[in-house]
C-alpha atoms as a PDB file:
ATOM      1  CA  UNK A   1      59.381 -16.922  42.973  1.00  0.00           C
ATOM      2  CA  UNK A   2      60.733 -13.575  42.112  1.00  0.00           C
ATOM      3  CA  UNK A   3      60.514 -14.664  38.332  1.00  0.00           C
ATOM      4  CA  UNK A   4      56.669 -15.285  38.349  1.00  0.00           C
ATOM      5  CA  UNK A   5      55.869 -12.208  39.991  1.00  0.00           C
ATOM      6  CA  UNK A   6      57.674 -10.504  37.212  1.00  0.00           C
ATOM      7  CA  UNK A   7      55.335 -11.962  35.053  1.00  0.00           C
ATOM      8  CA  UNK A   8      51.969 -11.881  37.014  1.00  0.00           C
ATOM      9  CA  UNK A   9      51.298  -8.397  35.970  1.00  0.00           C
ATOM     10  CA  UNK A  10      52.357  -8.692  32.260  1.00  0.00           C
ATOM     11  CA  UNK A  11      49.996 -11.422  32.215  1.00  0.00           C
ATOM     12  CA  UNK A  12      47.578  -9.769  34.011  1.00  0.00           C
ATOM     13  CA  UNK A  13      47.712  -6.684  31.625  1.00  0.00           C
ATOM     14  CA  UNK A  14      47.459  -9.143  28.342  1.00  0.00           C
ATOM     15  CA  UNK A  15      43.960 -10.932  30.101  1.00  0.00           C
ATOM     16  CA  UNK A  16      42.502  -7.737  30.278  1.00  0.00           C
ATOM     17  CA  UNK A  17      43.491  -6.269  26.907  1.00  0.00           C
ATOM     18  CA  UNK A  18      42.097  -9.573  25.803  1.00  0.00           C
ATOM     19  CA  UNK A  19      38.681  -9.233  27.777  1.00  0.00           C
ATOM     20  CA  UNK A  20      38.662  -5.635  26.300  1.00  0.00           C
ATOM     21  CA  UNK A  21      39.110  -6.839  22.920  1.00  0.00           C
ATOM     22  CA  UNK A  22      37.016  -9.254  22.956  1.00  0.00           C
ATOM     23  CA  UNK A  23      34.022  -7.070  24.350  1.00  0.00           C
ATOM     24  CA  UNK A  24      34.594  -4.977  21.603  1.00  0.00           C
ATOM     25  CA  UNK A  25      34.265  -8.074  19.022  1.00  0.00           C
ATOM     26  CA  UNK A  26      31.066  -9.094  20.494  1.00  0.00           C
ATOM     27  CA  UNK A  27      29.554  -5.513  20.286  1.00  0.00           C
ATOM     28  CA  UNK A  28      30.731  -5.756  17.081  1.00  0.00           C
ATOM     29  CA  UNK A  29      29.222  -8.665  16.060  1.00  0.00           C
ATOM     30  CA  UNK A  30      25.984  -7.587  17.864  1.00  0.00           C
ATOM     31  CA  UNK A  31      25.524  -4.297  15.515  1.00  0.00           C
ATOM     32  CA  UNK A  32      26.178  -6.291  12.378  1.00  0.00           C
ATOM     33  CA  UNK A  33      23.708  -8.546  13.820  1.00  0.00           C
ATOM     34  CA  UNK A  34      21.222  -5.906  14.309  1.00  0.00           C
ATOM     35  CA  UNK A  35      22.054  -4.472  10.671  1.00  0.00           C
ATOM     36  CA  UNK A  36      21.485  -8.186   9.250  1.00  0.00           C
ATOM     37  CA  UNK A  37      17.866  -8.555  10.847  1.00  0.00           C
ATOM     38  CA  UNK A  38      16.782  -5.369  10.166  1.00  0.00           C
ATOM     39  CA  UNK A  39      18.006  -5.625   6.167  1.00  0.00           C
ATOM     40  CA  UNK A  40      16.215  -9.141   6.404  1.00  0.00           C
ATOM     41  CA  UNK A  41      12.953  -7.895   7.758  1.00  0.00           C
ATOM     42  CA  UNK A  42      12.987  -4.551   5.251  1.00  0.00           C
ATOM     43  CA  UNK A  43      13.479  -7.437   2.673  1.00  0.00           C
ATOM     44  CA  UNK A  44      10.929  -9.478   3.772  1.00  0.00           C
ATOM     45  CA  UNK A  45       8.473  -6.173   4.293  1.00  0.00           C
ATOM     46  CA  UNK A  46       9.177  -5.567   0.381  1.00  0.00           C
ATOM     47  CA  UNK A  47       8.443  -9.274  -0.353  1.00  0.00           C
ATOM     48  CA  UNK A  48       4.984  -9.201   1.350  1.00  0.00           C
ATOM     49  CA  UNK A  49       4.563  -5.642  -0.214  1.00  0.00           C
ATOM     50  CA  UNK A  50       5.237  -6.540  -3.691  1.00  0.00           C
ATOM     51  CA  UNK A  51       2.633  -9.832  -3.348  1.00  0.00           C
ATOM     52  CA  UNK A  52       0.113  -7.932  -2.375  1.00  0.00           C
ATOM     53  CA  UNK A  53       0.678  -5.478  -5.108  1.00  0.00           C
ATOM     54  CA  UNK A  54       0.514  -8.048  -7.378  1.00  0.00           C
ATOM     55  CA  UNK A  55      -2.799  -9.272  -5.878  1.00  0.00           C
ATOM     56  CA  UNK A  56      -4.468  -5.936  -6.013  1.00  0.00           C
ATOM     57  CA  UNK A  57      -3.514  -5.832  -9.939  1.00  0.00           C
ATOM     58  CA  UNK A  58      -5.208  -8.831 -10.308  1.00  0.00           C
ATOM     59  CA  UNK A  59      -8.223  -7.641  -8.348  1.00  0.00           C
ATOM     60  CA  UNK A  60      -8.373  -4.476 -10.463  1.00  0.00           C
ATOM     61  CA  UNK A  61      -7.477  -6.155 -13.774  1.00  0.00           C
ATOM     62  CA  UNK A  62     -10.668  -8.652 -12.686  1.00  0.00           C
ATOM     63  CA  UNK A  63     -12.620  -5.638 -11.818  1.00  0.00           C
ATOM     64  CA  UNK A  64     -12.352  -3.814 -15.059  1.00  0.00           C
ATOM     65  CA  UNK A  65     -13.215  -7.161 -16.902  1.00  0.00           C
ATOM     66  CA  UNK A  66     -16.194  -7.298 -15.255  1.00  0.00           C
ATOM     67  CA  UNK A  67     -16.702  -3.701 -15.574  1.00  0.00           C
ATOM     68  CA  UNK A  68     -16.233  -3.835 -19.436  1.00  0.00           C
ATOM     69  CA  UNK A  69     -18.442  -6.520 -19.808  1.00  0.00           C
ATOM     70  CA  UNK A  70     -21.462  -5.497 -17.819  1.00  0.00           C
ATOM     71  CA  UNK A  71     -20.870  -1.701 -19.743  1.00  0.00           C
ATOM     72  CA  UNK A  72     -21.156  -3.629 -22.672  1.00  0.00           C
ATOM     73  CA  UNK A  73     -24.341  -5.420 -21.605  1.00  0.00           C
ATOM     74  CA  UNK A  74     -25.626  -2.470 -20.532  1.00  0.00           C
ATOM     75  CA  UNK A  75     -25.659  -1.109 -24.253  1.00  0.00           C
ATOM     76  CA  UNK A  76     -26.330  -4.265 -25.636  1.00  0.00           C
ATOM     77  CA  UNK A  77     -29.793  -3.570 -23.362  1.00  0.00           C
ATOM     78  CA  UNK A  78     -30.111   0.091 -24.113  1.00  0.00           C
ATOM     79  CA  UNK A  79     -29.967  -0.759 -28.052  1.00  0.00           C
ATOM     80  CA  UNK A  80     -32.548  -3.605 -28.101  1.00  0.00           C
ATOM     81  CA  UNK A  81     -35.043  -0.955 -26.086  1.00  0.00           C
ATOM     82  CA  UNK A  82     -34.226   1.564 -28.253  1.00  0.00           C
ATOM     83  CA  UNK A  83     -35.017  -1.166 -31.035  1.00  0.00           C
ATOM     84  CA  UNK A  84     -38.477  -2.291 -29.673  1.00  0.00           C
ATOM     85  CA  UNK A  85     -39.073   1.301 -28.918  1.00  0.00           C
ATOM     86  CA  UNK A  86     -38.939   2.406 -32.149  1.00  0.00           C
ATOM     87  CA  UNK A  87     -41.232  -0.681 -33.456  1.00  0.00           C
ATOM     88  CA  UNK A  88     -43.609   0.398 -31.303  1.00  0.00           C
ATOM     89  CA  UNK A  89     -43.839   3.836 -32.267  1.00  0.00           C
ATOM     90  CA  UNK A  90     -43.938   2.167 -35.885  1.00  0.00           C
ATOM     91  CA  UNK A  91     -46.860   0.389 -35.033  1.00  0.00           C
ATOM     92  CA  UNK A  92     -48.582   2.985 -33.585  1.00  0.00           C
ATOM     93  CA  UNK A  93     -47.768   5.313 -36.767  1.00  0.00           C
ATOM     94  CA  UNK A  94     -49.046   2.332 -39.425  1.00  0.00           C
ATOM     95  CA  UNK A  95     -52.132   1.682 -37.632  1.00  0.00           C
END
Protein backbone atom coordinates (compact mmCIF):
# COMPACT_ATOMS: atom_id res chain seq x y z
CA UNK A 1 0.00 0.00 0.00
CA UNK A 2 2.61 2.43 1.03
CA UNK A 3 4.08 2.11 -2.61
CA UNK A 4 0.86 3.33 -4.42
CA UNK A 5 0.36 6.17 -2.30
CA UNK A 6 3.80 7.22 -3.26
CA UNK A 7 2.64 7.33 -6.56
CA UNK A 8 -1.01 8.67 -6.30
CA UNK A 9 0.15 12.18 -6.22
CA UNK A 10 2.85 11.96 -8.99
CA UNK A 11 0.14 10.65 -10.98
CA UNK A 12 -2.17 12.96 -9.90
CA UNK A 13 0.20 15.94 -10.75
CA UNK A 14 0.94 14.36 -14.48
CA UNK A 15 -3.31 14.16 -15.10
CA UNK A 16 -3.51 17.60 -14.43
CA UNK A 17 -0.47 18.91 -16.32
CA UNK A 18 -2.05 16.81 -18.99
CA UNK A 19 -5.66 18.40 -18.65
CA UNK A 20 -3.72 21.77 -18.62
CA UNK A 21 -1.98 20.99 -21.69
CA UNK A 22 -4.42 19.83 -23.39
CA UNK A 23 -6.79 22.92 -22.70
CA UNK A 24 -4.21 24.88 -24.02
CA UNK A 25 -4.11 22.68 -27.41
CA UNK A 26 -7.73 23.05 -27.88
CA UNK A 27 -7.64 26.91 -27.42
CA UNK A 28 -5.10 26.61 -29.70
CA UNK A 29 -6.68 24.90 -32.21
CA UNK A 30 -9.82 27.08 -31.67
CA UNK A 31 -7.87 30.51 -32.67
CA UNK A 32 -6.35 28.90 -35.72
CA UNK A 33 -9.78 27.85 -36.35
CA UNK A 34 -11.13 31.24 -36.05
CA UNK A 35 -8.08 32.63 -38.23
CA UNK A 36 -8.98 29.83 -40.97
CA UNK A 37 -12.78 30.95 -41.28
CA UNK A 38 -12.24 34.34 -41.18
CA UNK A 39 -9.24 34.11 -44.10
CA UNK A 40 -11.92 31.82 -45.90
CA UNK A 41 -14.78 34.22 -45.69
CA UNK A 42 -12.34 37.49 -46.59
CA UNK A 43 -11.53 35.10 -49.56
CA UNK A 44 -14.77 34.33 -50.43
CA UNK A 45 -15.90 38.28 -49.85
CA UNK A 46 -13.08 39.04 -52.62
CA UNK A 47 -14.47 36.23 -54.85
CA UNK A 48 -18.06 37.64 -54.85
CA UNK A 49 -16.40 41.18 -55.07
CA UNK A 50 -14.32 40.57 -58.02
CA UNK A 51 -17.62 38.83 -59.98
CA UNK A 52 -19.49 41.52 -59.55
CA UNK A 53 -16.80 43.80 -60.73
CA UNK A 54 -16.56 41.94 -63.61
CA UNK A 55 -20.35 42.18 -64.17
CA UNK A 56 -20.50 45.89 -63.80
CA UNK A 57 -17.64 46.10 -66.65
CA UNK A 58 -19.75 44.30 -68.73
CA UNK A 59 -22.76 46.45 -67.93
CA UNK A 60 -20.73 49.59 -68.64
CA UNK A 61 -18.82 48.18 -71.63
CA UNK A 62 -22.71 47.30 -72.94
CA UNK A 63 -23.71 50.72 -71.97
CA UNK A 64 -21.19 52.65 -73.92
CA UNK A 65 -21.98 50.37 -77.01
CA UNK A 66 -25.23 51.39 -76.92
CA UNK A 67 -24.29 54.82 -76.13
CA UNK A 68 -21.92 55.03 -79.21
CA UNK A 69 -24.33 53.75 -81.40
CA UNK A 70 -27.42 55.75 -80.63
CA UNK A 71 -24.70 59.08 -80.65
CA UNK A 72 -24.00 57.93 -83.91
CA UNK A 73 -27.64 57.68 -84.98
CA UNK A 74 -28.26 60.70 -83.57
CA UNK A 75 -25.87 62.44 -86.22
CA UNK A 76 -26.69 60.17 -88.77
CA UNK A 77 -30.38 62.05 -88.07
CA UNK A 78 -29.04 65.52 -87.54
CA UNK A 79 -27.12 65.26 -91.08
CA UNK A 80 -30.04 63.96 -93.20
CA UNK A 81 -32.20 67.14 -91.62
CA UNK A 82 -29.59 69.28 -92.20
CA UNK A 83 -29.63 67.64 -95.83
CA UNK A 84 -33.42 68.06 -96.53
CA UNK A 85 -33.12 71.37 -94.88
CA UNK A 86 -30.94 72.74 -97.14
CA UNK A 87 -33.05 71.27 -100.28
CA UNK A 88 -35.70 73.00 -99.09
CA UNK A 89 -34.25 76.26 -98.78
CA UNK A 90 -32.96 75.35 -102.44
CA UNK A 91 -36.28 75.02 -103.58
CA UNK A 92 -37.55 77.88 -102.17
CA UNK A 93 -34.47 80.00 -103.67
CA UNK A 94 -35.03 78.34 -107.48
CA UNK A 95 -38.61 78.94 -107.50
Amino acid sequence: MQNSEKWKPRILRAAREAKRAAMVAARHADALLKVARQKAETAARRRRVRKTLRQASQVLKSAGKAALAAGAAAAMAAVVHEIEVRARKRRRDQA
